[in-house]
N, C-alpha and C. Protein backbone atom coordinates (compact mmCIF):
# COMPACT_ATOMS: atom_id res chain seq x y z
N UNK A 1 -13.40 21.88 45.16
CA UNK A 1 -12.16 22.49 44.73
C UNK A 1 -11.33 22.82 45.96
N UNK A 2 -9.87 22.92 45.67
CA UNK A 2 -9.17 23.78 46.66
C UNK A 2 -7.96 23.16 46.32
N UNK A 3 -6.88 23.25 47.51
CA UNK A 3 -5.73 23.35 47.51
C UNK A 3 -4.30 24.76 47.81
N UNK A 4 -3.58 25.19 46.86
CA UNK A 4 -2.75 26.00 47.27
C UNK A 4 -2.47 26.46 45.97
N UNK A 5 -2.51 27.85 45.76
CA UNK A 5 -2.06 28.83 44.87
C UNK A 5 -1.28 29.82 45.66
N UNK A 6 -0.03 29.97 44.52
CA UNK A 6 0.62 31.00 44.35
C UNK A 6 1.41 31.68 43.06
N UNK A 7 0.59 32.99 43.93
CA UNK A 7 0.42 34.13 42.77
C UNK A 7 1.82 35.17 42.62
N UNK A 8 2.07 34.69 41.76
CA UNK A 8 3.69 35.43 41.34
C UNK A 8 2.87 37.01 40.61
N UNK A 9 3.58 38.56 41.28
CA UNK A 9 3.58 39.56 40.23
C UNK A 9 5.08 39.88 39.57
N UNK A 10 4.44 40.87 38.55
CA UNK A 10 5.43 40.93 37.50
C UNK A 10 6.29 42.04 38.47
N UNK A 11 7.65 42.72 37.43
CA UNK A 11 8.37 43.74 38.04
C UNK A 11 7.78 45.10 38.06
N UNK A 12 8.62 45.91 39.13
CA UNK A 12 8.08 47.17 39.20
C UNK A 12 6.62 47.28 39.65
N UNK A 13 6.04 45.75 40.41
CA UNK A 13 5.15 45.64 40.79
C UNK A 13 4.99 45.11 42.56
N UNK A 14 3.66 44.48 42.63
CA UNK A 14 3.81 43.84 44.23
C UNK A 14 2.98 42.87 44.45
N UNK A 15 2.66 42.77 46.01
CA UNK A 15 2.02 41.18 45.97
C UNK A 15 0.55 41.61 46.32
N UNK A 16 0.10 43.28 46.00
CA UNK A 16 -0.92 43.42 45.95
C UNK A 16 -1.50 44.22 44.95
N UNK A 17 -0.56 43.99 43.73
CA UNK A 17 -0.94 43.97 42.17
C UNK A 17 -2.49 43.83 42.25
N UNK A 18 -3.03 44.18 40.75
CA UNK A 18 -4.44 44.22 40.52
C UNK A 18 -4.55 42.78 40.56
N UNK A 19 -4.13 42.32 39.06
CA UNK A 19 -4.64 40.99 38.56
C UNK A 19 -4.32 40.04 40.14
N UNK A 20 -2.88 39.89 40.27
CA UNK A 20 -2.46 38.83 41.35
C UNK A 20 -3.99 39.07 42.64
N UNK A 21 -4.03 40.28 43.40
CA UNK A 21 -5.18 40.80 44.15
C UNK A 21 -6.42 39.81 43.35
N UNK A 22 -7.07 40.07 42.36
CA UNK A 22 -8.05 39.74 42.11
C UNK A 22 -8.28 38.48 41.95
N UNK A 23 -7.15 38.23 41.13
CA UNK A 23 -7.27 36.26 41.20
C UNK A 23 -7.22 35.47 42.65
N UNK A 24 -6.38 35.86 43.37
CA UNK A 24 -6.66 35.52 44.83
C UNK A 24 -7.42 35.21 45.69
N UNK A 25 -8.17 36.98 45.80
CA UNK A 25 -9.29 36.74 46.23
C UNK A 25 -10.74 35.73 45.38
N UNK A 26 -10.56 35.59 44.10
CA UNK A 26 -11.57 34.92 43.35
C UNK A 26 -11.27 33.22 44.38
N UNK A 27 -10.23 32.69 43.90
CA UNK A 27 -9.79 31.67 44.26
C UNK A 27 -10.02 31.33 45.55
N UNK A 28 -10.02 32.07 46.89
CA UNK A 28 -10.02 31.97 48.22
C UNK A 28 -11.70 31.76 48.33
N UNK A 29 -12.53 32.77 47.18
CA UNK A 29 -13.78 32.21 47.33
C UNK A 29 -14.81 30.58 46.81
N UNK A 30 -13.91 30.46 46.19
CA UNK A 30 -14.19 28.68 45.71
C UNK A 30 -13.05 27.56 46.57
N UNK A 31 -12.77 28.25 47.63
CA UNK A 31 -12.23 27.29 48.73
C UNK A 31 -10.55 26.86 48.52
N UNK A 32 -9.81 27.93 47.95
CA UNK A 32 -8.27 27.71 47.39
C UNK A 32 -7.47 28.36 48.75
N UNK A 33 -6.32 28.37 48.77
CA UNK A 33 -5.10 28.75 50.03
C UNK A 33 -4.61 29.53 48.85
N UNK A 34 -4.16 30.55 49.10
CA UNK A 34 -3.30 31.71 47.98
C UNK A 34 -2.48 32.20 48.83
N UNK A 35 -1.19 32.55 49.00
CA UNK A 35 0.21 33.37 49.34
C UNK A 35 0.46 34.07 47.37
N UNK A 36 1.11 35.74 48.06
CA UNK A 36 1.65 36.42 47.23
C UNK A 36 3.41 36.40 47.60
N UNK A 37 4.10 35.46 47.32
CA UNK A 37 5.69 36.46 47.45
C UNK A 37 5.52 37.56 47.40
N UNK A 38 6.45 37.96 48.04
CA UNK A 38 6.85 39.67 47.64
C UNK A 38 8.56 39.76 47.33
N UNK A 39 8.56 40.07 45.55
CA UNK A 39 9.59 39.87 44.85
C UNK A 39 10.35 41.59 44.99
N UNK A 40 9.63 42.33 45.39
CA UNK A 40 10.49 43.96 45.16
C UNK A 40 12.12 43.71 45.39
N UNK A 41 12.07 42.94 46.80
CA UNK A 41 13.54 43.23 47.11
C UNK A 41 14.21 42.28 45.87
N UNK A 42 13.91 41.76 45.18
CA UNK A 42 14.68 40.95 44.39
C UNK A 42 14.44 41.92 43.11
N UNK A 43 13.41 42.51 43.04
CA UNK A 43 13.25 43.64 41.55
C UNK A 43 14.33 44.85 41.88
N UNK A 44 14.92 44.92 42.48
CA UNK A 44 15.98 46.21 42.61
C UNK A 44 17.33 45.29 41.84
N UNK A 45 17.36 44.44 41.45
CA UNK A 45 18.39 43.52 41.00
C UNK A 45 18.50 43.87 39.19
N UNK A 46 17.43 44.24 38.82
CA UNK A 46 16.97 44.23 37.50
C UNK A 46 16.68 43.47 36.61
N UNK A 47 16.11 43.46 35.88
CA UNK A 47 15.33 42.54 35.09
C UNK A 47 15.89 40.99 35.36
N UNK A 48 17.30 40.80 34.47
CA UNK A 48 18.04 39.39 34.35
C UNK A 48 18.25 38.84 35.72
N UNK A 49 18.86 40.14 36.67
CA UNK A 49 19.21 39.58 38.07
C UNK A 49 18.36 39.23 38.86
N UNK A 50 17.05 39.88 38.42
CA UNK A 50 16.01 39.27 40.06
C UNK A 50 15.81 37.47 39.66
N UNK A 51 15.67 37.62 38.28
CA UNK A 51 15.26 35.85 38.15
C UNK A 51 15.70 34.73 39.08
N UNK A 52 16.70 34.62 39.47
CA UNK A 52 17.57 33.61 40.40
C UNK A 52 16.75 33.68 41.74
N UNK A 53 17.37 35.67 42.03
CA UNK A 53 16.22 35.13 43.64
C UNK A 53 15.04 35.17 43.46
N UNK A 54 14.39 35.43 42.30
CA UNK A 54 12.54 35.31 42.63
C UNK A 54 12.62 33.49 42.25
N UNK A 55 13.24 32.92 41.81
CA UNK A 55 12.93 31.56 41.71
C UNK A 55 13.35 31.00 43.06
N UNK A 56 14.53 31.06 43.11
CA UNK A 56 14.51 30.88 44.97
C UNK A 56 13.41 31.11 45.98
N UNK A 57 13.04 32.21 45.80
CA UNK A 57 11.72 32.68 46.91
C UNK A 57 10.76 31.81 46.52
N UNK A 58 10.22 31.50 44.96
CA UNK A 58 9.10 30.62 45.10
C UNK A 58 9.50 29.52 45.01
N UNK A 59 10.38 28.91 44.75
CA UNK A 59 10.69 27.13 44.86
C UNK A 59 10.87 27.02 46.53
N UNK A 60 11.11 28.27 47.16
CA UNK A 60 10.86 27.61 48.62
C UNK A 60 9.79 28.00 49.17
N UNK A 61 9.09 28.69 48.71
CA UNK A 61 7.50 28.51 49.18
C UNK A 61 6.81 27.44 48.67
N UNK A 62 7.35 26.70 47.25
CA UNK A 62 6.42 25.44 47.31
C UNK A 62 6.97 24.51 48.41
N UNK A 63 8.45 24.35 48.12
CA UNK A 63 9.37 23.58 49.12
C UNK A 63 8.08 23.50 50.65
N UNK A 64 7.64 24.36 50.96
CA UNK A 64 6.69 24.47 52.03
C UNK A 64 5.47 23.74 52.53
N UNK A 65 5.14 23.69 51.13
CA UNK A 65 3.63 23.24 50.76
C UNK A 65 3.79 21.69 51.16
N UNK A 66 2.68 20.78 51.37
CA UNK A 66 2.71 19.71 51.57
C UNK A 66 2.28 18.93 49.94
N UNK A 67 1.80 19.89 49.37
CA UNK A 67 1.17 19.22 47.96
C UNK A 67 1.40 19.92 47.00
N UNK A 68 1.64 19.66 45.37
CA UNK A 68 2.11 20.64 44.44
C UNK A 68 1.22 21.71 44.14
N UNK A 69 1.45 22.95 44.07
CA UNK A 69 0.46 23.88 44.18
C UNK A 69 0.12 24.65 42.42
N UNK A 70 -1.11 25.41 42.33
CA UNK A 70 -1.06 25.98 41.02
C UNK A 70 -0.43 26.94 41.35
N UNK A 71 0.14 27.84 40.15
CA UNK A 71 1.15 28.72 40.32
C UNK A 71 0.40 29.71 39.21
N UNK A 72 0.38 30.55 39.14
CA UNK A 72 -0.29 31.83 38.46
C UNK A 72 0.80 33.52 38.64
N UNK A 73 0.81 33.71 37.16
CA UNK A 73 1.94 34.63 37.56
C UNK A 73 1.49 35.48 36.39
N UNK A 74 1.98 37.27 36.46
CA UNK A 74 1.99 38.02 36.06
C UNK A 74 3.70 38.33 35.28
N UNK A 75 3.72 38.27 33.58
CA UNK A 75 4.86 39.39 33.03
C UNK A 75 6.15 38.63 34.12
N UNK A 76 6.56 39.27 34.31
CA UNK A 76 8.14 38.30 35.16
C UNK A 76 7.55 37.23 36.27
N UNK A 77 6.69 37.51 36.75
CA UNK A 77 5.66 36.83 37.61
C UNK A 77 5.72 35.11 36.58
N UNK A 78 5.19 35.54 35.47
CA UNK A 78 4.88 34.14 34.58
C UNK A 78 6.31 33.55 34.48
N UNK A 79 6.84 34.34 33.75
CA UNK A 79 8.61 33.69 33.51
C UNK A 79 9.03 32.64 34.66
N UNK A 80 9.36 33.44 35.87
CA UNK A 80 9.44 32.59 36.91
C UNK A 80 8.83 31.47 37.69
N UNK A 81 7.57 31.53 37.52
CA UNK A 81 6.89 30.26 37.43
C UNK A 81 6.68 29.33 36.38
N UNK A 82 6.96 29.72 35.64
CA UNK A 82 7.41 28.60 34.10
C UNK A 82 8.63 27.58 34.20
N UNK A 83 9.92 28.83 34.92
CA UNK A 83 10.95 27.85 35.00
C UNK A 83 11.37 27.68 36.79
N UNK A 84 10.02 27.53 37.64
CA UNK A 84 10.01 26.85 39.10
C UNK A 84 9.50 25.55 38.71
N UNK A 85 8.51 25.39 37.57
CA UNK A 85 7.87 24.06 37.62
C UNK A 85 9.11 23.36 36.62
N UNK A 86 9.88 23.34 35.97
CA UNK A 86 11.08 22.61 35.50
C UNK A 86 11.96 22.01 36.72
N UNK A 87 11.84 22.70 38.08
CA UNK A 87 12.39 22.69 39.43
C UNK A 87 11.96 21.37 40.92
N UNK A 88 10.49 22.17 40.25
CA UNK A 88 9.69 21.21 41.31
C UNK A 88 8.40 20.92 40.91
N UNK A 89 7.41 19.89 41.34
CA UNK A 89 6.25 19.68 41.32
C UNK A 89 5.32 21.12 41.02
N UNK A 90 4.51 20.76 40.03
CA UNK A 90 3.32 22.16 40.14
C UNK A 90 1.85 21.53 39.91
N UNK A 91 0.70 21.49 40.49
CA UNK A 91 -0.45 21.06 39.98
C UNK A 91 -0.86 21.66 38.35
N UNK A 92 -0.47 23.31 38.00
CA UNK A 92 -0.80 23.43 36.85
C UNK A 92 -0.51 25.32 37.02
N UNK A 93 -0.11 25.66 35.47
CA UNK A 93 0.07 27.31 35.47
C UNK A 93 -0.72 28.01 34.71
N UNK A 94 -0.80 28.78 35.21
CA UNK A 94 -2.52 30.18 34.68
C UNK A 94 -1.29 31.43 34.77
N UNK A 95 -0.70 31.88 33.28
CA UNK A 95 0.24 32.30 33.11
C UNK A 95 -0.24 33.49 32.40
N UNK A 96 0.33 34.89 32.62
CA UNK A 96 -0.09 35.94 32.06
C UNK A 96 0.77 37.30 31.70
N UNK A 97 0.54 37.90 30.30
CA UNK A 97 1.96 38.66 29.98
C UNK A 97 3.37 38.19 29.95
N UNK A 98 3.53 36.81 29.35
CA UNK A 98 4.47 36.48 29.79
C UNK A 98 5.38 36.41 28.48
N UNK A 99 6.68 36.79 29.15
CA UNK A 99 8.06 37.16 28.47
C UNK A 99 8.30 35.93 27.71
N UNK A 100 8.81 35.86 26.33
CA UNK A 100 9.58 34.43 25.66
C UNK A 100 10.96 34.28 26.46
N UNK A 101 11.66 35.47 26.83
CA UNK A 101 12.75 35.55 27.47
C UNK A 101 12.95 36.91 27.78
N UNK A 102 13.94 36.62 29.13
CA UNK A 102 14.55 38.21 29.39
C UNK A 102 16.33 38.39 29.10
N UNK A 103 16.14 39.69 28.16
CA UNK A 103 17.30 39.70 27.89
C UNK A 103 18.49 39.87 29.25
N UNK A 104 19.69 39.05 28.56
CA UNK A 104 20.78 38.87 29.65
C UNK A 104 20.57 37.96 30.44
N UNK A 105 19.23 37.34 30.39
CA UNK A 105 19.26 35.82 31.47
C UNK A 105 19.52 34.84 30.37
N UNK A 106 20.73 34.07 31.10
CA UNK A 106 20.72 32.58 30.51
C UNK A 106 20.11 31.65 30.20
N UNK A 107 18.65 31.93 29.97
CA UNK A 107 17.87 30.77 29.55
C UNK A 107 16.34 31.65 29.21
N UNK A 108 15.69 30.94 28.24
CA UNK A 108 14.72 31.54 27.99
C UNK A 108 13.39 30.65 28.49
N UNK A 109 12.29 31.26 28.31
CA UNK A 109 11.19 30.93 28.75
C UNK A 109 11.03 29.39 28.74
N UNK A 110 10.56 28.61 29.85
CA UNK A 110 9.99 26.78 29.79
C UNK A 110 9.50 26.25 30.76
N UNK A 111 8.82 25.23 29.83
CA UNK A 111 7.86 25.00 31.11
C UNK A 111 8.13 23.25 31.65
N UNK A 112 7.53 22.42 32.31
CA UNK A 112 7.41 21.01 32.07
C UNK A 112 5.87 20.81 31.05
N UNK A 113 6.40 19.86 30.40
CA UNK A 113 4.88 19.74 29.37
C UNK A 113 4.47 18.89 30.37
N UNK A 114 4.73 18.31 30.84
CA UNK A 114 3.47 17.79 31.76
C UNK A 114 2.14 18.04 32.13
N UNK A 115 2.82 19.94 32.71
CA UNK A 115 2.01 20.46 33.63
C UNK A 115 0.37 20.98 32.81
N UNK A 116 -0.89 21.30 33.37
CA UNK A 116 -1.74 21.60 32.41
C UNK A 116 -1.19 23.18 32.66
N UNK A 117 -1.64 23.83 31.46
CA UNK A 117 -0.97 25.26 31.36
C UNK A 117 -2.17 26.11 30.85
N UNK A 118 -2.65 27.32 30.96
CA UNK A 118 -2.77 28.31 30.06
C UNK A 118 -2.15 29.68 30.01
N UNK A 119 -1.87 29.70 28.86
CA UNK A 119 -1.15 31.13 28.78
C UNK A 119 -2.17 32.26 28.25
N UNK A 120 -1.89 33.59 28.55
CA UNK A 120 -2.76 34.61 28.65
C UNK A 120 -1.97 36.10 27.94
N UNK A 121 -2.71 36.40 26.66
CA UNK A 121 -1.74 37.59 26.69
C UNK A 121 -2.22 38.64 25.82
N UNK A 122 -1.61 40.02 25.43
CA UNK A 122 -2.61 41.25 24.73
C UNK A 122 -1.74 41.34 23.48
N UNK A 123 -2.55 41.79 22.39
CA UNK A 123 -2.25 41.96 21.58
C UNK A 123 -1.22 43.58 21.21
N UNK A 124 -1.55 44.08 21.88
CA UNK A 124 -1.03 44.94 22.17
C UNK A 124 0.31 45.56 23.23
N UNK A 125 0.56 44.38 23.78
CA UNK A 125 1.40 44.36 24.56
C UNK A 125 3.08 44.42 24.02
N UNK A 126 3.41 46.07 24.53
CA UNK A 126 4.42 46.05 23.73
C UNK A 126 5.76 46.53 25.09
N UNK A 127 5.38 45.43 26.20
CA UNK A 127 7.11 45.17 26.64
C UNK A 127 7.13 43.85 26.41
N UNK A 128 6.12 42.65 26.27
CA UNK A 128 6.32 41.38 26.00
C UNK A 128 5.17 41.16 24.57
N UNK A 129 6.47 41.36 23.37
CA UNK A 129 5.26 40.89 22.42
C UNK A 129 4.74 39.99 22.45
N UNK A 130 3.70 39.72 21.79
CA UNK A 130 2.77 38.28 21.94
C UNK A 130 3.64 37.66 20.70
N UNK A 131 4.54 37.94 19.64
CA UNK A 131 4.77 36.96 18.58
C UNK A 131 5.64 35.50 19.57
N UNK A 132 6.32 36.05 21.08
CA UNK A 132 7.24 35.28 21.42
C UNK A 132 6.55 34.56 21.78
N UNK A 133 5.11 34.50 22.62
CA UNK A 133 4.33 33.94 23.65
C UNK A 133 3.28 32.44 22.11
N UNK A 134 3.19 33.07 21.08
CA UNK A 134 2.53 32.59 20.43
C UNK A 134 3.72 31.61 19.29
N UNK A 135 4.44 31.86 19.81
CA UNK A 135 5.91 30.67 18.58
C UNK A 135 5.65 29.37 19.83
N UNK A 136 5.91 30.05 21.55
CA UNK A 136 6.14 29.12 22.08
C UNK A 136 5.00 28.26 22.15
N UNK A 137 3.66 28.82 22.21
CA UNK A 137 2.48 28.43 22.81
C UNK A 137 2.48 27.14 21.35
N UNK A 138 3.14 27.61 20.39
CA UNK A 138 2.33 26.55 19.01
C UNK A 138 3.36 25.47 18.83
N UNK A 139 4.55 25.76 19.41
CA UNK A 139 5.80 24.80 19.69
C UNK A 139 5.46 23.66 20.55
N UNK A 140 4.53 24.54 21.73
CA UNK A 140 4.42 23.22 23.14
C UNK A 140 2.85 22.85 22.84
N UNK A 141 2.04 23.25 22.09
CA UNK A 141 1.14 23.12 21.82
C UNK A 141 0.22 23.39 23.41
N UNK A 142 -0.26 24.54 23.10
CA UNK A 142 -1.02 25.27 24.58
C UNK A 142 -1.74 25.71 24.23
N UNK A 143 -3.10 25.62 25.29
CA UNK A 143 -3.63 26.80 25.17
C UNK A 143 -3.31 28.43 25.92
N UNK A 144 -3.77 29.03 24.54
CA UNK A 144 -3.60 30.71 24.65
C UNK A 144 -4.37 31.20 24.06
N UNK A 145 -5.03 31.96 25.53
CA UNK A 145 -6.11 33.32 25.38
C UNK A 145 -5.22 34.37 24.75
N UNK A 146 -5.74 35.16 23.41
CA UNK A 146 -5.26 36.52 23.41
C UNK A 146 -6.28 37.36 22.79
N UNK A 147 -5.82 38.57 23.68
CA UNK A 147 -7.05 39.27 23.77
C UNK A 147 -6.40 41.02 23.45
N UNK A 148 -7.50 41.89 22.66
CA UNK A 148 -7.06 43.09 22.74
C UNK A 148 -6.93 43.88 23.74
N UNK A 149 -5.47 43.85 24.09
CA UNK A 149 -5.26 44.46 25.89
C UNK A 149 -3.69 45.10 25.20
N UNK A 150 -3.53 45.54 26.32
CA UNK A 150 -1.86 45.92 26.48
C UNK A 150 -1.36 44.73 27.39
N UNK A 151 0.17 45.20 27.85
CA UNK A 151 0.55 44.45 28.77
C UNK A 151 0.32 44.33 30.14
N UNK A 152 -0.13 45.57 30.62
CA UNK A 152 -1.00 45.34 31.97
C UNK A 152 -2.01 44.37 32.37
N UNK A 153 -3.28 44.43 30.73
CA UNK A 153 -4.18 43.28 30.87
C UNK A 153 -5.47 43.92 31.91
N UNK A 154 -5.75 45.38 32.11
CA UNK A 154 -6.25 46.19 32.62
C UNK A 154 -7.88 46.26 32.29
N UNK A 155 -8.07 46.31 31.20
CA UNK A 155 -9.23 46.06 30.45
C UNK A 155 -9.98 44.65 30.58
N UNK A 156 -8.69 43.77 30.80
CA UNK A 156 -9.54 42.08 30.51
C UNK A 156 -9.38 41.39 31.97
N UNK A 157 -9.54 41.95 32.68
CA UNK A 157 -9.76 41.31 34.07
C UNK A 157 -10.67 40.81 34.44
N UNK A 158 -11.89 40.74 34.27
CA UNK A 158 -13.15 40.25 34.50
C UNK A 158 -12.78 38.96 33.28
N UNK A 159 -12.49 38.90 32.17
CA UNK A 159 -12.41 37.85 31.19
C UNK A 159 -11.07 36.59 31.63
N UNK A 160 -10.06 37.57 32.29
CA UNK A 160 -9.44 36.33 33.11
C UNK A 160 -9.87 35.62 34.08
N UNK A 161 -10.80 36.62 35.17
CA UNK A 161 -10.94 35.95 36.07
C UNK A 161 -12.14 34.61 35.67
N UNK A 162 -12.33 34.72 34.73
CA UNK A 162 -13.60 33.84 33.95
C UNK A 162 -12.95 32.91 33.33
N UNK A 163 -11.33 33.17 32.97
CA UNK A 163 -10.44 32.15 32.25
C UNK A 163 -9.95 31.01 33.60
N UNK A 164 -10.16 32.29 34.63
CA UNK A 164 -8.96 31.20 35.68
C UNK A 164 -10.17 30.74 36.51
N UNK A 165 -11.16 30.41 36.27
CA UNK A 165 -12.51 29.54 36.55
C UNK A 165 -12.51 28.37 35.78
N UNK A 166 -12.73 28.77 34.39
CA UNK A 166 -12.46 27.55 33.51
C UNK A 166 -11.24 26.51 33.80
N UNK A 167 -10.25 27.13 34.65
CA UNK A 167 -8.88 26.37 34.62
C UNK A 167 -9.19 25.86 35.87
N UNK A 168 -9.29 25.91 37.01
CA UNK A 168 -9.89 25.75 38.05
C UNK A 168 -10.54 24.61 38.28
N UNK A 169 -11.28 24.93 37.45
CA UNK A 169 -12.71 24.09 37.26
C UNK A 169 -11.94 22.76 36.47
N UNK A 170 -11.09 22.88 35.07
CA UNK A 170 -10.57 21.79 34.62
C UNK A 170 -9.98 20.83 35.63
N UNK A 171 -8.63 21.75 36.52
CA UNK A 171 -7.60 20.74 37.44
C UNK A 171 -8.77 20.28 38.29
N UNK A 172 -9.46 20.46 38.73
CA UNK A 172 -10.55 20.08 39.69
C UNK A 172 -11.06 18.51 38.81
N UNK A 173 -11.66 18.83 38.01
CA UNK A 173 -11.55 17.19 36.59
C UNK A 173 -11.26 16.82 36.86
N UNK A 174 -9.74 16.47 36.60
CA UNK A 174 -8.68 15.76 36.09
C UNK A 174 -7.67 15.16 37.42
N UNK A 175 -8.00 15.99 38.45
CA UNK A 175 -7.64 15.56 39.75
C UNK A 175 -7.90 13.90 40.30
């Protein structure tokens, strides 16, 4: 295994978030390259406004990369890596809490079907309901973990990091 991940966090958050932190380090131990952006200065913009520059910041960190990288993102974290891979090359997204859309941005949640995807999300999660995550997931036909969590996803961290093994382990396949 290996290659290059980057781990998008959600807002009001950082690039040493739990989940983003934990998946990282999981990944760095089965032989992966991980970078966290750090989106704050673009989260003072608010919700609709950071979108532009957090997609900027990560379409030029792949821009960087020599090879298309997986992209794994948290709640605005996911959003924005949903619509970087419409942008540029992605090996595949391990997507979590993620928004159908944010209100006041011009475009709502998408991905390339190309890419292999899983989406991740709580049943309980009540700043991104799951009804949006589960119209899209049965529209693009995806798989989606959902699990009794909130939107933090605080409780099921050990069960992601066991999801983003399985995914891991797939692109590693199919490679």
């Amino acid at each position: 295994m290996g290659g290059q991940i980057i781990l998008s966090h959600g807002s009001d958050s950082g690039p040493d978030a739990t989940k983003v932190s934990v998946l990282a380090a999981f990944a760095e131990t089965l032989g992966w390259a991980t970078q966290r952006p750090d989106y704050r200065e673009d989260d003072v913009r608010g919700y609709a406004g950071s979108i532009d520059p957090r997609l900027a910041r990560l379409t030029a960190a792949i821009d960087a990369l020599d090879q298309p990288p997986v992209l794994v993102g948290s709640s605005m974290g996911s959003f924005v890596s949903g619509l970087a891979s419409l942008q540029r090359p992605v090996a595949g997204l391990f997507l979590l809490a993620t928004p159908s859309e944010i209100p006041g941005y011009r475009q709502a949640f998408d991905l390339r079907a190309d890419v292999p995807t899983v989406l991740y999300h709580g049943w309980q999660d009540d700043i991104c309901p799951p009804e949006g995550v589960l119209a899209f997931a049965q529209r693009k036909r995806l798989p989606l973990v959902v699990v009794n969590d909130d939107h933090r996803l605080g409780a099921s961290v050990d069960h992601i990091v066991g999801q983003f093994r399985l995914f891991l382990e797939q692109l590693a396949v199919t490679a």
